[in-house]
PDB file of N, CA and C in Angstrom:
ATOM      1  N   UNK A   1      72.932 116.569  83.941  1.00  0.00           N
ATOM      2  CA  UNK A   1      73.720 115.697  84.786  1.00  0.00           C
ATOM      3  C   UNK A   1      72.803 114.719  85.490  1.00  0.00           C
ATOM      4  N   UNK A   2      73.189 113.215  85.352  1.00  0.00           N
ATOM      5  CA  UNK A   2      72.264 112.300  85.749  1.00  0.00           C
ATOM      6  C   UNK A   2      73.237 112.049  87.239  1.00  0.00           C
ATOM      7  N   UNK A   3      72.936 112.135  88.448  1.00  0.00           N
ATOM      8  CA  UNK A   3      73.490 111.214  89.681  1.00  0.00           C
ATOM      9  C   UNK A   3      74.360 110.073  89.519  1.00  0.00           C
ATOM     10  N   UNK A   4      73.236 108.980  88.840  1.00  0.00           N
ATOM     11  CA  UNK A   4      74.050 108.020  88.127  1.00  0.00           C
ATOM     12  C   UNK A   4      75.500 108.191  87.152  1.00  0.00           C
ATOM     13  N   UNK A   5      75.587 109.081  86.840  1.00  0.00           N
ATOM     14  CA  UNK A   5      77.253 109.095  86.169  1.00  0.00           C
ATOM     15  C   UNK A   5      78.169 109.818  87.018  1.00  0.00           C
ATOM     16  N   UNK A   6      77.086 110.559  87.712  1.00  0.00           N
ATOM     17  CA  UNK A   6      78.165 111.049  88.555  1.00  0.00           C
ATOM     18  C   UNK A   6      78.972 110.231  89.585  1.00  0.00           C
ATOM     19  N   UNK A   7      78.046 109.286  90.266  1.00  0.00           N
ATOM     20  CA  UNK A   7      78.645 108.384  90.973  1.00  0.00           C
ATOM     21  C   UNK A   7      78.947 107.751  90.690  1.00  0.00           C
ATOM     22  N   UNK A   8      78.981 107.190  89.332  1.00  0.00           N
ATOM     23  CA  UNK A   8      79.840 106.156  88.800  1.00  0.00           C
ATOM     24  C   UNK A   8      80.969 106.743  88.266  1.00  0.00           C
ATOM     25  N   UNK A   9      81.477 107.836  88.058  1.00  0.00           N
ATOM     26  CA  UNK A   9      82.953 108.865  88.233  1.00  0.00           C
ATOM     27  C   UNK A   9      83.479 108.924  89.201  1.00  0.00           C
ATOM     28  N   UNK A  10      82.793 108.905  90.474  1.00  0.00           N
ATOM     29  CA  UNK A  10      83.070 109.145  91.583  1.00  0.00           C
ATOM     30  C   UNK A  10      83.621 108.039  92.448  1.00  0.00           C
ATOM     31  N   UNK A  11      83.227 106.853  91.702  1.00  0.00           N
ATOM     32  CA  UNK A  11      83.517 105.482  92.274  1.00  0.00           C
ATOM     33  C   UNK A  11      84.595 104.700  92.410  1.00  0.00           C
ATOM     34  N   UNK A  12      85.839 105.542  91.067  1.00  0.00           N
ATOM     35  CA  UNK A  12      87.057 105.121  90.927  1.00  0.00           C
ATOM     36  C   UNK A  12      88.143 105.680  91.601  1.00  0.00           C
ATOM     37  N   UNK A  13      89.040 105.192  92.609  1.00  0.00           N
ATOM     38  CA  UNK A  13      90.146 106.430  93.455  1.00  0.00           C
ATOM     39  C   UNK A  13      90.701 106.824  92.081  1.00  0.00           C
ATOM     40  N   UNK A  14      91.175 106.535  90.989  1.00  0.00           N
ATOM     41  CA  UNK A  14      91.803 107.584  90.199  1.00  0.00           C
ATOM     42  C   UNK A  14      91.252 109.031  89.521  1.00  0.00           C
ATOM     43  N   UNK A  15      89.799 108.634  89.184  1.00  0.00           N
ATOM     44  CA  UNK A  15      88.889 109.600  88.963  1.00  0.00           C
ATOM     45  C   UNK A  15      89.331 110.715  90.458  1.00  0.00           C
ATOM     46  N   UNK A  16      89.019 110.379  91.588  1.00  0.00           N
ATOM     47  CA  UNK A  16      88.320 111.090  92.433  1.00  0.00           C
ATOM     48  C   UNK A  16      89.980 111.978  92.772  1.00  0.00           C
ATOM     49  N   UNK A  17      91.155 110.762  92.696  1.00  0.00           N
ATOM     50  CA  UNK A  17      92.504 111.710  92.952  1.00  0.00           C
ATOM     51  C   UNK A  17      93.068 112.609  91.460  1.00  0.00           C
ATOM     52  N   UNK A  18      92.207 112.811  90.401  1.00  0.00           N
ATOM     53  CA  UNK A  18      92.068 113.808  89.149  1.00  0.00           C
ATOM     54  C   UNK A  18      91.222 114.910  89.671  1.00  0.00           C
ATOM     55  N   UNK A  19      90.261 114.421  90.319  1.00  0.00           N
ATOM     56  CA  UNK A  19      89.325 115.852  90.815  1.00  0.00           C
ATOM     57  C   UNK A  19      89.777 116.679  91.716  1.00  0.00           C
ATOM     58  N   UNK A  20      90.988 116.219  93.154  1.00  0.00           N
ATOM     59  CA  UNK A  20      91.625 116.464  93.417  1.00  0.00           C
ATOM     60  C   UNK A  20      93.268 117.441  92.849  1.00  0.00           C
ATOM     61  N   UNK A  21      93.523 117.093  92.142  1.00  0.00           N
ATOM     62  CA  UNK A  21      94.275 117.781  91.746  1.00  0.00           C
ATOM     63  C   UNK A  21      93.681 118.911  90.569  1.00  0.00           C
ATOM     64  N   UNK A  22      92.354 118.573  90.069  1.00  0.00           N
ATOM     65  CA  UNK A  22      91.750 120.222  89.302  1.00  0.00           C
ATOM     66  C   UNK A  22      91.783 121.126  89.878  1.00  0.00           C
ATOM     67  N   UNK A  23      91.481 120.760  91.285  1.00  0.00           N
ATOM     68  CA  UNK A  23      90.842 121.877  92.319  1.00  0.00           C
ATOM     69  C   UNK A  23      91.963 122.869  92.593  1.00  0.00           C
ATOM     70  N   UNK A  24      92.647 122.597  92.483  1.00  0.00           N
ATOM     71  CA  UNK A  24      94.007 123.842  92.595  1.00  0.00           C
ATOM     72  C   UNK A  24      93.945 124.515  91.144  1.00  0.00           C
ATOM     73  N   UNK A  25      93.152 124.079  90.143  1.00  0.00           N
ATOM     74  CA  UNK A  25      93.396 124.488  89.121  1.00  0.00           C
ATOM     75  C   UNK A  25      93.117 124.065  87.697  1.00  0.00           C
ATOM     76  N   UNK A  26      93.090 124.131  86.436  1.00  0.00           N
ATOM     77  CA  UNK A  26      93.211 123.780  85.488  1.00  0.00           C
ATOM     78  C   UNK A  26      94.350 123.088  84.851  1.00  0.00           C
ATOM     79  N   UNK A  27      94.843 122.027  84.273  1.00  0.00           N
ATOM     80  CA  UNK A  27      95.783 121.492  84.005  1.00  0.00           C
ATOM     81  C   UNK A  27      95.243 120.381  82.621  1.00  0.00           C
ATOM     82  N   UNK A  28      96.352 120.197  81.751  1.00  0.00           N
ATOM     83  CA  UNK A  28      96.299 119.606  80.414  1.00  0.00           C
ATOM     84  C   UNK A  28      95.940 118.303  80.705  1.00  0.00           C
ATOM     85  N   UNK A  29      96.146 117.451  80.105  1.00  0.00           N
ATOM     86  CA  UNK A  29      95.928 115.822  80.506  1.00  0.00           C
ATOM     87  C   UNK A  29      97.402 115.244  80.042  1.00  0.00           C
ATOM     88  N   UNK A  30      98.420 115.988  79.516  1.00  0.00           N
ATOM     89  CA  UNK A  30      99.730 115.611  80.255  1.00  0.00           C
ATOM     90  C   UNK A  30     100.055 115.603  81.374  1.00  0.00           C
ATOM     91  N   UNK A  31     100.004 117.126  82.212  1.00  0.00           N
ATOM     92  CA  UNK A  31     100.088 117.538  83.584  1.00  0.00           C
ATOM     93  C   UNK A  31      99.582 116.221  83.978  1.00  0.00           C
ATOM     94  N   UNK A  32      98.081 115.934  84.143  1.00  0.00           N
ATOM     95  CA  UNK A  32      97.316 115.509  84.632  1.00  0.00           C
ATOM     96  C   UNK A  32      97.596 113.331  84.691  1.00  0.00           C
ATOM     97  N   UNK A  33      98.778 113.683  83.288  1.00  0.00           N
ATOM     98  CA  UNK A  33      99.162 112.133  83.511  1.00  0.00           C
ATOM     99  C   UNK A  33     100.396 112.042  84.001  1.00  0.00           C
ATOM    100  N   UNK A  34     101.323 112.775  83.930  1.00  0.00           N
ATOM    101  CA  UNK A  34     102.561 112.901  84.981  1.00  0.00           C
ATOM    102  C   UNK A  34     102.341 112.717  86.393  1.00  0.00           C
ATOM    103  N   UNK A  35     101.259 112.378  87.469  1.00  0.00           N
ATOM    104  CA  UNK A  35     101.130 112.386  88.763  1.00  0.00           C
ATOM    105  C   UNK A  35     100.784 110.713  88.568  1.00  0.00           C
ATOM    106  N   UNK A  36     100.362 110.017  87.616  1.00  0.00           N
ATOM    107  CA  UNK A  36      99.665 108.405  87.233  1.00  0.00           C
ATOM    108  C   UNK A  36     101.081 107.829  86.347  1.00  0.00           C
ATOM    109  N   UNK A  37     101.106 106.324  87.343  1.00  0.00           N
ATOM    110  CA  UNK A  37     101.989 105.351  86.760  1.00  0.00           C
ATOM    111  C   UNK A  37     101.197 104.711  85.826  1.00  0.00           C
ATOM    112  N   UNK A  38     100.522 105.283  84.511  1.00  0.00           N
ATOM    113  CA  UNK A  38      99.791 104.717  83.719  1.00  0.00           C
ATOM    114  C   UNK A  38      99.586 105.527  82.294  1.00  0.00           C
ATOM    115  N   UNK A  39      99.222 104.878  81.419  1.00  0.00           N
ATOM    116  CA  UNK A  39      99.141 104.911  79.645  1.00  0.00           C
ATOM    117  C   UNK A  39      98.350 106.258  79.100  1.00  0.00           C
ATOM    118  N   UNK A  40      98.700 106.977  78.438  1.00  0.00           N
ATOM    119  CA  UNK A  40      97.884 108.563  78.361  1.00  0.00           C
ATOM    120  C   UNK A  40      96.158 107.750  78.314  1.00  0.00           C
ATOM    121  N   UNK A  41      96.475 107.092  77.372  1.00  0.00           N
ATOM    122  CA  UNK A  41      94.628 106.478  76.916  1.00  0.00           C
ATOM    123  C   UNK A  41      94.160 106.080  78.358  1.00  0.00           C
ATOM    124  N   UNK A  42      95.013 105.436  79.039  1.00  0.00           N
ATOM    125  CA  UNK A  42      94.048 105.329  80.591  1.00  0.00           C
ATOM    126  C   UNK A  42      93.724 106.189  81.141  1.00  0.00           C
ATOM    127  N   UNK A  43      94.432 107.773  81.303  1.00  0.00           N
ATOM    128  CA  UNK A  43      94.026 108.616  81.553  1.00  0.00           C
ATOM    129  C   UNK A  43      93.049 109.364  80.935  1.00  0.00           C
ATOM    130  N   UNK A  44      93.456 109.229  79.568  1.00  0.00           N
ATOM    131  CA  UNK A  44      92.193 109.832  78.282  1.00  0.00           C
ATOM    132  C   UNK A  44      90.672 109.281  78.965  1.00  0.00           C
ATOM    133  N   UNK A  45      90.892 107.953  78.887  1.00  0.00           N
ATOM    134  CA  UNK A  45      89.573 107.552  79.527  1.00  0.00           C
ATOM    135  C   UNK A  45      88.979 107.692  80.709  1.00  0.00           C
ATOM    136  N   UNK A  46      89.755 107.989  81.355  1.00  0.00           N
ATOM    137  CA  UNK A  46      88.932 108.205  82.940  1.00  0.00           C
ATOM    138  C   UNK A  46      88.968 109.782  82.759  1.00  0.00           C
ATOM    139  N   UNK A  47      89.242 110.656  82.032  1.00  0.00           N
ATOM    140  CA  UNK A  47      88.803 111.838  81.652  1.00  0.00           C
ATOM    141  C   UNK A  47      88.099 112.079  81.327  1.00  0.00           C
ATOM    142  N   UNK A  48      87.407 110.924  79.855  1.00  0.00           N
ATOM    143  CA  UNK A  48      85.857 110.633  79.375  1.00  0.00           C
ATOM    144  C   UNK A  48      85.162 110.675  80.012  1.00  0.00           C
ATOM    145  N   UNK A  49      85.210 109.499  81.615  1.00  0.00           N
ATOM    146  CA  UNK A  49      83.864 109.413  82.328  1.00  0.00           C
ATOM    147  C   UNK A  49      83.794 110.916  83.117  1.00  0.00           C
ATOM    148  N   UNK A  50      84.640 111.449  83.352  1.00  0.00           N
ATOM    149  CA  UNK A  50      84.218 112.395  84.565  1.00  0.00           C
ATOM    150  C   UNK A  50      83.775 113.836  83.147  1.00  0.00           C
ATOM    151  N   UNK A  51      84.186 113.849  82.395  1.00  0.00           N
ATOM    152  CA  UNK A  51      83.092 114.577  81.612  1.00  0.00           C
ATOM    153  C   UNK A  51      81.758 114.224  80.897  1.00  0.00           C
ATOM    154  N   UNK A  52      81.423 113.151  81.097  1.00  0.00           N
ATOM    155  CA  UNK A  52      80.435 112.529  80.688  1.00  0.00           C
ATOM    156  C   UNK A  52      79.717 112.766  82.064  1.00  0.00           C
ATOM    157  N   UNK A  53      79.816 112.751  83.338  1.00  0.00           N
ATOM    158  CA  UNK A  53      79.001 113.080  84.137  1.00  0.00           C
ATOM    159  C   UNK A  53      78.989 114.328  84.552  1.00  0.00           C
ATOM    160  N   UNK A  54      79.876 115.356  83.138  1.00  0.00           N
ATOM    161  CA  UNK A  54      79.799 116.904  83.563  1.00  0.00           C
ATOM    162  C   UNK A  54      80.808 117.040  84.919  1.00  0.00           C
ATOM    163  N   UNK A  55      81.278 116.855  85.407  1.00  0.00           N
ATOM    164  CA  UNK A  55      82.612 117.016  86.336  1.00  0.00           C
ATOM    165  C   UNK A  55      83.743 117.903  86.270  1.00  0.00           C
ATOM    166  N   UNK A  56      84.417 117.289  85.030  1.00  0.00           N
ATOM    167  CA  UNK A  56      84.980 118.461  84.089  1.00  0.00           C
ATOM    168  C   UNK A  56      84.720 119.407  83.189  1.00  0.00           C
ATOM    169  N   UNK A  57      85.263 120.397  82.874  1.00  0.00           N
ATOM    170  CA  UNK A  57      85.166 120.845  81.779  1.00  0.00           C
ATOM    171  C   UNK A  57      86.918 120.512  80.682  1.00  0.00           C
ATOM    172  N   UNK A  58      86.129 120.545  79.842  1.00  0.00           N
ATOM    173  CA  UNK A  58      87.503 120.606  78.614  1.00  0.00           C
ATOM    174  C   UNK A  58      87.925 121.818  77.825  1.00  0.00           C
ATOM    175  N   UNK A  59      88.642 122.378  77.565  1.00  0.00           N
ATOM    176  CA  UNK A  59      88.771 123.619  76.890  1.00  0.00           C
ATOM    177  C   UNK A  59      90.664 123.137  75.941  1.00  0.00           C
ATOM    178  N   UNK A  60      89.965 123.468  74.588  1.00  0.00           N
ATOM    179  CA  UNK A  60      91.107 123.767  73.660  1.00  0.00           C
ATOM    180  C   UNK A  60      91.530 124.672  73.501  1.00  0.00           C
ATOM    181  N   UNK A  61      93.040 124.748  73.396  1.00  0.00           N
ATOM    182  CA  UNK A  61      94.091 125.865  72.994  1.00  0.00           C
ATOM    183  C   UNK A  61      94.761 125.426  72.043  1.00  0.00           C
ATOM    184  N   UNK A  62      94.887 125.553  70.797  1.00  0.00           N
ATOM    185  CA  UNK A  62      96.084 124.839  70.058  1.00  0.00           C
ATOM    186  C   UNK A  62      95.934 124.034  70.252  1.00  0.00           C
ATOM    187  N   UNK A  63      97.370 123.368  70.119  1.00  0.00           N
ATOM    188  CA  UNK A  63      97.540 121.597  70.410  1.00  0.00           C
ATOM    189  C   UNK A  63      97.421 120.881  71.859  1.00  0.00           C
ATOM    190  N   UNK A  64      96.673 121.614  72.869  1.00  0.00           N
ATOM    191  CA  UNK A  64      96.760 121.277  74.244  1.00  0.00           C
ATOM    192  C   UNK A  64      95.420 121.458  74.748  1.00  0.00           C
ATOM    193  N   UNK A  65      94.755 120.494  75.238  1.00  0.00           N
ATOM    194  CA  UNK A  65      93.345 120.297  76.026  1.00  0.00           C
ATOM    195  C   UNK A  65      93.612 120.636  77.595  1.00  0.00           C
ATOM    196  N   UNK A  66      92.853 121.470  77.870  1.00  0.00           N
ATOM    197  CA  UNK A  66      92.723 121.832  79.324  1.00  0.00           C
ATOM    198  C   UNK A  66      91.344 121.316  79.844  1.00  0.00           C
ATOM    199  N   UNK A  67      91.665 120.514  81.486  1.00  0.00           N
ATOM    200  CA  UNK A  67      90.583 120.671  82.278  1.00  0.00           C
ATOM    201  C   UNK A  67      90.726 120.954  83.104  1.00  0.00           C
ATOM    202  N   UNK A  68      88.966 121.292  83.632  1.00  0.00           N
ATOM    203  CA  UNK A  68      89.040 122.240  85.101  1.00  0.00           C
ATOM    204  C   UNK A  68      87.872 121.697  85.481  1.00  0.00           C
ATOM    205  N   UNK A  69      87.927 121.723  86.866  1.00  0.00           N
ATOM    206  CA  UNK A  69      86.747 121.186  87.897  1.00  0.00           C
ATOM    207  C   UNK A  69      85.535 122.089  87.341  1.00  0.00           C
ATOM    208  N   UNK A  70      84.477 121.934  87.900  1.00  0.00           N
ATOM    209  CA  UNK A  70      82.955 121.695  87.423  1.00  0.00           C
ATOM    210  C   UNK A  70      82.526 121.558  88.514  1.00  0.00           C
ATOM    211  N   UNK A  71      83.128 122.507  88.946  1.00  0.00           N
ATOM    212  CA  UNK A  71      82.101 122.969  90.740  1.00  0.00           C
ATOM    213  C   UNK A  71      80.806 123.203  90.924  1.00  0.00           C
ATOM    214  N   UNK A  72      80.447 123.462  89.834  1.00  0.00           N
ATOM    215  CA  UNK A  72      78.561 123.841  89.751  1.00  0.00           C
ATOM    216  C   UNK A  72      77.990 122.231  90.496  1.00  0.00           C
ATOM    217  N   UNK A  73      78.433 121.186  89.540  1.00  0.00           N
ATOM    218  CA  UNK A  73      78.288 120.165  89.664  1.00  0.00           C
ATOM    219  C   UNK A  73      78.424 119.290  90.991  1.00  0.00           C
ATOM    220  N   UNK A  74      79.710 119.490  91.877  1.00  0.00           N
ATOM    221  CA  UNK A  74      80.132 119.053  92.800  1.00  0.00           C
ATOM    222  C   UNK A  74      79.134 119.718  93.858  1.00  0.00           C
ATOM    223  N   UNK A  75      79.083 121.358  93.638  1.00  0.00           N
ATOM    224  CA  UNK A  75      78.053 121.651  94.876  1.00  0.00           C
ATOM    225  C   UNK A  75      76.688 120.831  94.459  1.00  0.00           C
ATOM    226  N   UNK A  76      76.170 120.811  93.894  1.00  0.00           N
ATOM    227  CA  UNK A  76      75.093 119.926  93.760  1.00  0.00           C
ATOM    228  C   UNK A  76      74.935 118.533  94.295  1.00  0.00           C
ATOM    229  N   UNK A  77      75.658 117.858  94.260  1.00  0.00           N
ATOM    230  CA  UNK A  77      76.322 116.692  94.482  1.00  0.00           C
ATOM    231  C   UNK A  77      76.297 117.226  96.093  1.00  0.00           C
ATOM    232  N   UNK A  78      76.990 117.946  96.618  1.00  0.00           N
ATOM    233  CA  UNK A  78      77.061 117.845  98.469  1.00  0.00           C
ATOM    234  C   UNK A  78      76.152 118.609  98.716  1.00  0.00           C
ATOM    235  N   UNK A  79      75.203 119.238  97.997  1.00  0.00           N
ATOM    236  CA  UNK A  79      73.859 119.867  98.620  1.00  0.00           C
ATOM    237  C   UNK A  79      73.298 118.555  98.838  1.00  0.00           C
ATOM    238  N   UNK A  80      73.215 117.457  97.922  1.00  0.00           N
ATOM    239  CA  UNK A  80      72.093 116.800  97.808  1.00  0.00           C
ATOM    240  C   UNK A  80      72.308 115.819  99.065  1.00  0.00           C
ATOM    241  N   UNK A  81      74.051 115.605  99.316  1.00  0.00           N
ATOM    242  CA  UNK A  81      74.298 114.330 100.047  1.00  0.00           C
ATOM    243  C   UNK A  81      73.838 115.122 101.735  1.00  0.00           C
ATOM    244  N   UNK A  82      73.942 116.959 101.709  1.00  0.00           N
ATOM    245  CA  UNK A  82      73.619 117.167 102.658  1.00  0.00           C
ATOM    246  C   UNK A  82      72.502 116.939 103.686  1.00  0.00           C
ATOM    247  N   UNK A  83      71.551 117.051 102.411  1.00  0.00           N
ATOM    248  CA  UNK A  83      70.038 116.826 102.081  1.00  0.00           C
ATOM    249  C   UNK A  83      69.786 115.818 103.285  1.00  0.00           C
ATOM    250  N   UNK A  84      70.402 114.580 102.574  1.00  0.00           N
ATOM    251  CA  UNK A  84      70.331 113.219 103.476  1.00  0.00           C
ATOM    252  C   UNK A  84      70.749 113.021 104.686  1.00  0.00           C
ATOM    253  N   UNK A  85      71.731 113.940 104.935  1.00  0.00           N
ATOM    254  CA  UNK A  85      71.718 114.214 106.701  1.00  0.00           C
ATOM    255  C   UNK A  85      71.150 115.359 107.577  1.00  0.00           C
ATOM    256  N   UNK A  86      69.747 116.023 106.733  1.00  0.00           N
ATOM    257  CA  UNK A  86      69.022 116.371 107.469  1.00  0.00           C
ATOM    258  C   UNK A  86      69.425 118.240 107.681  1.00  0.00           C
ATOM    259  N   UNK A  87      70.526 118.342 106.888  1.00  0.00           N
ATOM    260  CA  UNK A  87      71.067 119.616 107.148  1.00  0.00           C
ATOM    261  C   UNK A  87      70.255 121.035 106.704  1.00  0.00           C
TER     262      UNK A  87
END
């Protein structure tokens, strides 16, 4: 995991209101496009970036893709920002 992708995942409110709703849980990228007034592929894609900076994970079942937050990742991410305020 490079910083750089992470914060550039992190940079979009739709990305960051997807990470939001993992956190209760795992959910398909139907689920996950039923809460967005927008095109599955827009969602497909902003699914790309936040697994490309490791954020998500993806897991297949059959005909249905599941993701789930990638908390390893996120604590890393607020250790580091803790870092910077001295904590």
């Amino acid at each position: 995991m490079g910083f750089a992708e992470t914060f550039k995942a992190l940079s979009d409110p739709v990305r960051r209101e997807i990470l939001l709703l993992l956190r209760k849980g795992r959910l398909s990228a139907g689920e996950i496009g039923s809460h967005f007034d927008m095109t599955g592929a827009t969602i497909s894609y902003h699914l790309g970036i936040l697994k490309k900076a490791d954020l998500v994970f993806e897991t297949r079942e059959k005909n249905f893709i599941y993701y789930e937050l990638n908390t390893s990742v996120v604590e890393e991410v607020m250790l580091w920002l803790s870092q910077l305020r001295g904590e």
